[in-house]
PDB file of N, CA and C in Angstrom:
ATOM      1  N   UNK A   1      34.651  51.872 -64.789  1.00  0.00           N
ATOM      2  CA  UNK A   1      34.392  51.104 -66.007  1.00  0.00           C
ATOM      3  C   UNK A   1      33.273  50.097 -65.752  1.00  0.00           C
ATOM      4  N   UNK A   2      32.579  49.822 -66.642  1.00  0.00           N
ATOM      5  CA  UNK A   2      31.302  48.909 -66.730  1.00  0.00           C
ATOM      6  C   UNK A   2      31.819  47.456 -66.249  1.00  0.00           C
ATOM      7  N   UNK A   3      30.912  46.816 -65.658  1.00  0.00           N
ATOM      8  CA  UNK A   3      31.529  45.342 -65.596  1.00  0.00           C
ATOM      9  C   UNK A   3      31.462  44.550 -66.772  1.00  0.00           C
ATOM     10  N   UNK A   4      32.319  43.527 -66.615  1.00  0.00           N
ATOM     11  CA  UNK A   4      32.311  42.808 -68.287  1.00  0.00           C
ATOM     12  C   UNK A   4      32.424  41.340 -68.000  1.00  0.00           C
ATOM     13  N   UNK A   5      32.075  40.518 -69.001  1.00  0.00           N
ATOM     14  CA  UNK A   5      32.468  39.186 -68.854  1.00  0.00           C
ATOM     15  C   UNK A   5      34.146  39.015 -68.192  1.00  0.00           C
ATOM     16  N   UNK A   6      35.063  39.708 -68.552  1.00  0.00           N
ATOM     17  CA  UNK A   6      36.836  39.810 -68.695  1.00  0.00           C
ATOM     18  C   UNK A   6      36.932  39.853 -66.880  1.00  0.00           C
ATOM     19  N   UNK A   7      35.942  40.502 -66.143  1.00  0.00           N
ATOM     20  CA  UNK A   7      36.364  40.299 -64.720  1.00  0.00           C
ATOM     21  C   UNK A   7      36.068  39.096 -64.022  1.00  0.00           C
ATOM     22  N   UNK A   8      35.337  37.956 -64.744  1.00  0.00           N
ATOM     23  CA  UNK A   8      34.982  36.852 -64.054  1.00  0.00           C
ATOM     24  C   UNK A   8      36.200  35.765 -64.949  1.00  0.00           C
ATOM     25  N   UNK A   9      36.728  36.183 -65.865  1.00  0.00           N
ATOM     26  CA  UNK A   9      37.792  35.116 -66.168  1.00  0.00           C
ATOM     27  C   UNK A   9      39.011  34.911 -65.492  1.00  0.00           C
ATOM     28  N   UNK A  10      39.564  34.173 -65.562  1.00  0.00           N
ATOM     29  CA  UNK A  10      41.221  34.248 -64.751  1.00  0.00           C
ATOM     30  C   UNK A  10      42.221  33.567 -65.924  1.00  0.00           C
ATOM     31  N   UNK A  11      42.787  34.355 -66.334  1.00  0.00           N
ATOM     32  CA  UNK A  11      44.231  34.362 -67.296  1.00  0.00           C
ATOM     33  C   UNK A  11      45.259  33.412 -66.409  1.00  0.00           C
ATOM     34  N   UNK A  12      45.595  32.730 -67.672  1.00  0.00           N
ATOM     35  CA  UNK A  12      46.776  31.295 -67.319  1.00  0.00           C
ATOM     36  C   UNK A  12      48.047  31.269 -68.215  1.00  0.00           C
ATOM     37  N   UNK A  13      48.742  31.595 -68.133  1.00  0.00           N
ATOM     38  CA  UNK A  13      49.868  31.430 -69.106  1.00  0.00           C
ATOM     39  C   UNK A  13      50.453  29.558 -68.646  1.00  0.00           C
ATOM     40  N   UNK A  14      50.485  29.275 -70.124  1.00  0.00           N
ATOM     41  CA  UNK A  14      51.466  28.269 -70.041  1.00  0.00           C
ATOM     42  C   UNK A  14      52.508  28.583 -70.947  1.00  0.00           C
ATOM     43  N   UNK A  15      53.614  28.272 -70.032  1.00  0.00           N
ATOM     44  CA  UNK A  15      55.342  28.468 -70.344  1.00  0.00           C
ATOM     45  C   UNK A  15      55.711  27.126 -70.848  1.00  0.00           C
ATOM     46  N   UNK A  16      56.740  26.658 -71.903  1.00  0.00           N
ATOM     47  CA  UNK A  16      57.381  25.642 -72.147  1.00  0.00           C
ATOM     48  C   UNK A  16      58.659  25.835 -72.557  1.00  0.00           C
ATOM     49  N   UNK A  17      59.361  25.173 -72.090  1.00  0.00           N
ATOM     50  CA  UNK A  17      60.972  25.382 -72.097  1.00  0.00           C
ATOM     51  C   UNK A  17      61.685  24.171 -72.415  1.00  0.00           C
ATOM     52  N   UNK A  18      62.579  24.117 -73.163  1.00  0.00           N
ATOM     53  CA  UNK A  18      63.715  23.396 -73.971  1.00  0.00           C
ATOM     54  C   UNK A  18      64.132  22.719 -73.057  1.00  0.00           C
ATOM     55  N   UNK A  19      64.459  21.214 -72.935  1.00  0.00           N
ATOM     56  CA  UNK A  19      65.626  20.841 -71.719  1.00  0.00           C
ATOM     57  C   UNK A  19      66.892  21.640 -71.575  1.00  0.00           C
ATOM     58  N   UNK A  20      67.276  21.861 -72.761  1.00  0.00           N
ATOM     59  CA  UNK A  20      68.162  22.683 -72.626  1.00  0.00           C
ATOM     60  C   UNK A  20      68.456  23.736 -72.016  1.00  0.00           C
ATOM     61  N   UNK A  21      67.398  24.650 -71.813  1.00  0.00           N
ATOM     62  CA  UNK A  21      66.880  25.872 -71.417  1.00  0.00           C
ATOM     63  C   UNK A  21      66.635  25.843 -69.826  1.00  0.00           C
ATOM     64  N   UNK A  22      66.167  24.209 -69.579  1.00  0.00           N
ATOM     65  CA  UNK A  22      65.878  24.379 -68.527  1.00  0.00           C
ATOM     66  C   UNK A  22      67.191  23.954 -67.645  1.00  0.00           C
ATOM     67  N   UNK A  23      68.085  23.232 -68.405  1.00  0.00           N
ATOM     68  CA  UNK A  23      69.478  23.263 -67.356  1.00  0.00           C
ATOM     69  C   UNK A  23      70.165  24.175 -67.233  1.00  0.00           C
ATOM     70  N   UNK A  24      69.871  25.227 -68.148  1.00  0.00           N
ATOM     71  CA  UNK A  24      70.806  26.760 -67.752  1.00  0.00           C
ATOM     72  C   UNK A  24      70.052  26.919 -66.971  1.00  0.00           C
ATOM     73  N   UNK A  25      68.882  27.371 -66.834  1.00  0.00           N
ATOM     74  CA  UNK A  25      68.239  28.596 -65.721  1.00  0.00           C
ATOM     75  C   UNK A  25      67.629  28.122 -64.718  1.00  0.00           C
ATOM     76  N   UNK A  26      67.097  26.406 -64.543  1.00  0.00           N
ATOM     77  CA  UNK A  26      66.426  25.571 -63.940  1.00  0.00           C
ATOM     78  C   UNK A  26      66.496  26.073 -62.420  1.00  0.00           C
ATOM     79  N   UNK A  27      68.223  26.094 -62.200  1.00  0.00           N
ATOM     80  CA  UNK A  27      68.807  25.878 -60.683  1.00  0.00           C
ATOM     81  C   UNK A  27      68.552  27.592 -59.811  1.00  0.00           C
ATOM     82  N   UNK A  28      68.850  28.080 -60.859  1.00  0.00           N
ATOM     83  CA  UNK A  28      67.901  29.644 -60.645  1.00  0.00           C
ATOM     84  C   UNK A  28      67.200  29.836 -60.268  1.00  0.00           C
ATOM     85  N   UNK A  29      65.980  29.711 -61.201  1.00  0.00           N
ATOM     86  CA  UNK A  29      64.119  29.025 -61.232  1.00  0.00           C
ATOM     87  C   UNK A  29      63.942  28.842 -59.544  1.00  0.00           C
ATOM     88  N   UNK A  30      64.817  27.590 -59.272  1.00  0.00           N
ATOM     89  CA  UNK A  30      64.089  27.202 -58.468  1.00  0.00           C
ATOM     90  C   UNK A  30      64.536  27.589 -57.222  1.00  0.00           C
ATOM     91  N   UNK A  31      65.698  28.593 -57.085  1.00  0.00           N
ATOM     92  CA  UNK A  31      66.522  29.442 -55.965  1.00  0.00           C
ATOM     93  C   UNK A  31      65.162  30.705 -56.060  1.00  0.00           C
ATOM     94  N   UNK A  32      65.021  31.096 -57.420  1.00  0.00           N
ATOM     95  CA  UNK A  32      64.168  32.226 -56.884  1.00  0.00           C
ATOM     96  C   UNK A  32      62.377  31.744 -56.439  1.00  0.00           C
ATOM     97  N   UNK A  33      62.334  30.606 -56.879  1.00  0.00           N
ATOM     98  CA  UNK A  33      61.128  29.736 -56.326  1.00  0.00           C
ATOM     99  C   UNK A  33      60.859  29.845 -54.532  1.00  0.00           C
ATOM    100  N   UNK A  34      62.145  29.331 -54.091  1.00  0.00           N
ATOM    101  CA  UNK A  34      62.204  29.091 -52.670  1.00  0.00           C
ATOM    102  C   UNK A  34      62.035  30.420 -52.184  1.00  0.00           C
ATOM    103  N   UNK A  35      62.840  31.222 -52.021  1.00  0.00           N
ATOM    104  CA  UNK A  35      62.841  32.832 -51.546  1.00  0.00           C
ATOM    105  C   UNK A  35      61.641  33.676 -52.117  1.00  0.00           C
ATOM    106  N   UNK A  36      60.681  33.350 -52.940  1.00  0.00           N
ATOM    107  CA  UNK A  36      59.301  33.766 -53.011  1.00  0.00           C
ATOM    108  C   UNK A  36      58.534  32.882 -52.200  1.00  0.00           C
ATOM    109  N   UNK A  37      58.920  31.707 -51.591  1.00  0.00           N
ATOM    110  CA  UNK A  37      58.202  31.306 -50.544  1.00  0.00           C
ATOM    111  C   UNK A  37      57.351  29.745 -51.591  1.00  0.00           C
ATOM    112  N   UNK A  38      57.590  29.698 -53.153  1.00  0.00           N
ATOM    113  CA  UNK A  38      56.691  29.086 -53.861  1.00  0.00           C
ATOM    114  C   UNK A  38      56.808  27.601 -54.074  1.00  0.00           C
ATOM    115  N   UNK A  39      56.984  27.085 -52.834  1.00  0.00           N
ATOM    116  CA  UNK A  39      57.569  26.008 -52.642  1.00  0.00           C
ATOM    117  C   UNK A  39      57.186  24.526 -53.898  1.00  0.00           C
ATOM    118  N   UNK A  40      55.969  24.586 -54.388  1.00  0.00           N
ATOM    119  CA  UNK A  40      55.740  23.548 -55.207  1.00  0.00           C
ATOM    120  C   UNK A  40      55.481  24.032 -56.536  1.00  0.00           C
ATOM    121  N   UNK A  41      56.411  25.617 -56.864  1.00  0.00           N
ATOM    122  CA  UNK A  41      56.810  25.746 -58.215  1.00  0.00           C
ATOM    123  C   UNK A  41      58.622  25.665 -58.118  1.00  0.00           C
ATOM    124  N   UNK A  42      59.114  25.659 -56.566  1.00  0.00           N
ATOM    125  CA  UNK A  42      60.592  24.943 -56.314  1.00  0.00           C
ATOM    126  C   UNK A  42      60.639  23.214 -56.963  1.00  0.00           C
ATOM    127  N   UNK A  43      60.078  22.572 -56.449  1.00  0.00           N
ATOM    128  CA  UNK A  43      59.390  21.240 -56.402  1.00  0.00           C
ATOM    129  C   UNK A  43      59.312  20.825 -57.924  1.00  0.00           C
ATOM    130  N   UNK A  44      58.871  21.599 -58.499  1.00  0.00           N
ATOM    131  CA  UNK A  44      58.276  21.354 -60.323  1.00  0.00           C
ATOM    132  C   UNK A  44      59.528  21.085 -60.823  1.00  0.00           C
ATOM    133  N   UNK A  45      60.101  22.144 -60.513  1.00  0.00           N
ATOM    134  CA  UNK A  45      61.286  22.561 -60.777  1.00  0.00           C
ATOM    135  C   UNK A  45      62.659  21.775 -60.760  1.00  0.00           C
ATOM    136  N   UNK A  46      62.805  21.234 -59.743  1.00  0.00           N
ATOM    137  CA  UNK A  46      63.614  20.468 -59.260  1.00  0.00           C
ATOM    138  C   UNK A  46      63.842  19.000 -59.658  1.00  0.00           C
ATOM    139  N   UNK A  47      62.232  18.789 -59.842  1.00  0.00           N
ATOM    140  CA  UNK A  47      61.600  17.354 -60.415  1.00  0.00           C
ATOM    141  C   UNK A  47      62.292  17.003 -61.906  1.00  0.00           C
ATOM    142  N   UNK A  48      62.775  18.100 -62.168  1.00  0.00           N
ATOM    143  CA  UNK A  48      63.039  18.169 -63.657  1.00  0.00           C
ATOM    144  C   UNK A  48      64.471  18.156 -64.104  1.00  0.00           C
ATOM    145  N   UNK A  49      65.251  18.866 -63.253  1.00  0.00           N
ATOM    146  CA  UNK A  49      66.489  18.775 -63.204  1.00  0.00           C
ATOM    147  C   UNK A  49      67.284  17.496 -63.157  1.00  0.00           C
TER     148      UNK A  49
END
């Protein structure tokens, strides 16, 4: 395929979540944070709880 402007961009999702939302799944989040190794999306995570 041809090159395009689309290979020099980098895609960002931003997520936003309910407090609510985030005390169900938060402690999760941030169990599966650690065991991916993603230590300062554990951290974000935690900060919040």
């Amino acid at each position: 395929s041809p090159l395009s402007v689309e290979h020099f961009l980098k895609k960002s999702s931003i997520i936003s979540m309910s407090r609510k939302g985030l005390e169900e799944i938060g402690r999760e989040c941030a169990l599966i944070a650690n065991i991916e190794g993603l230590h300062a999306h554990k951290k974000s995570v935690t900060m919040r709880l």
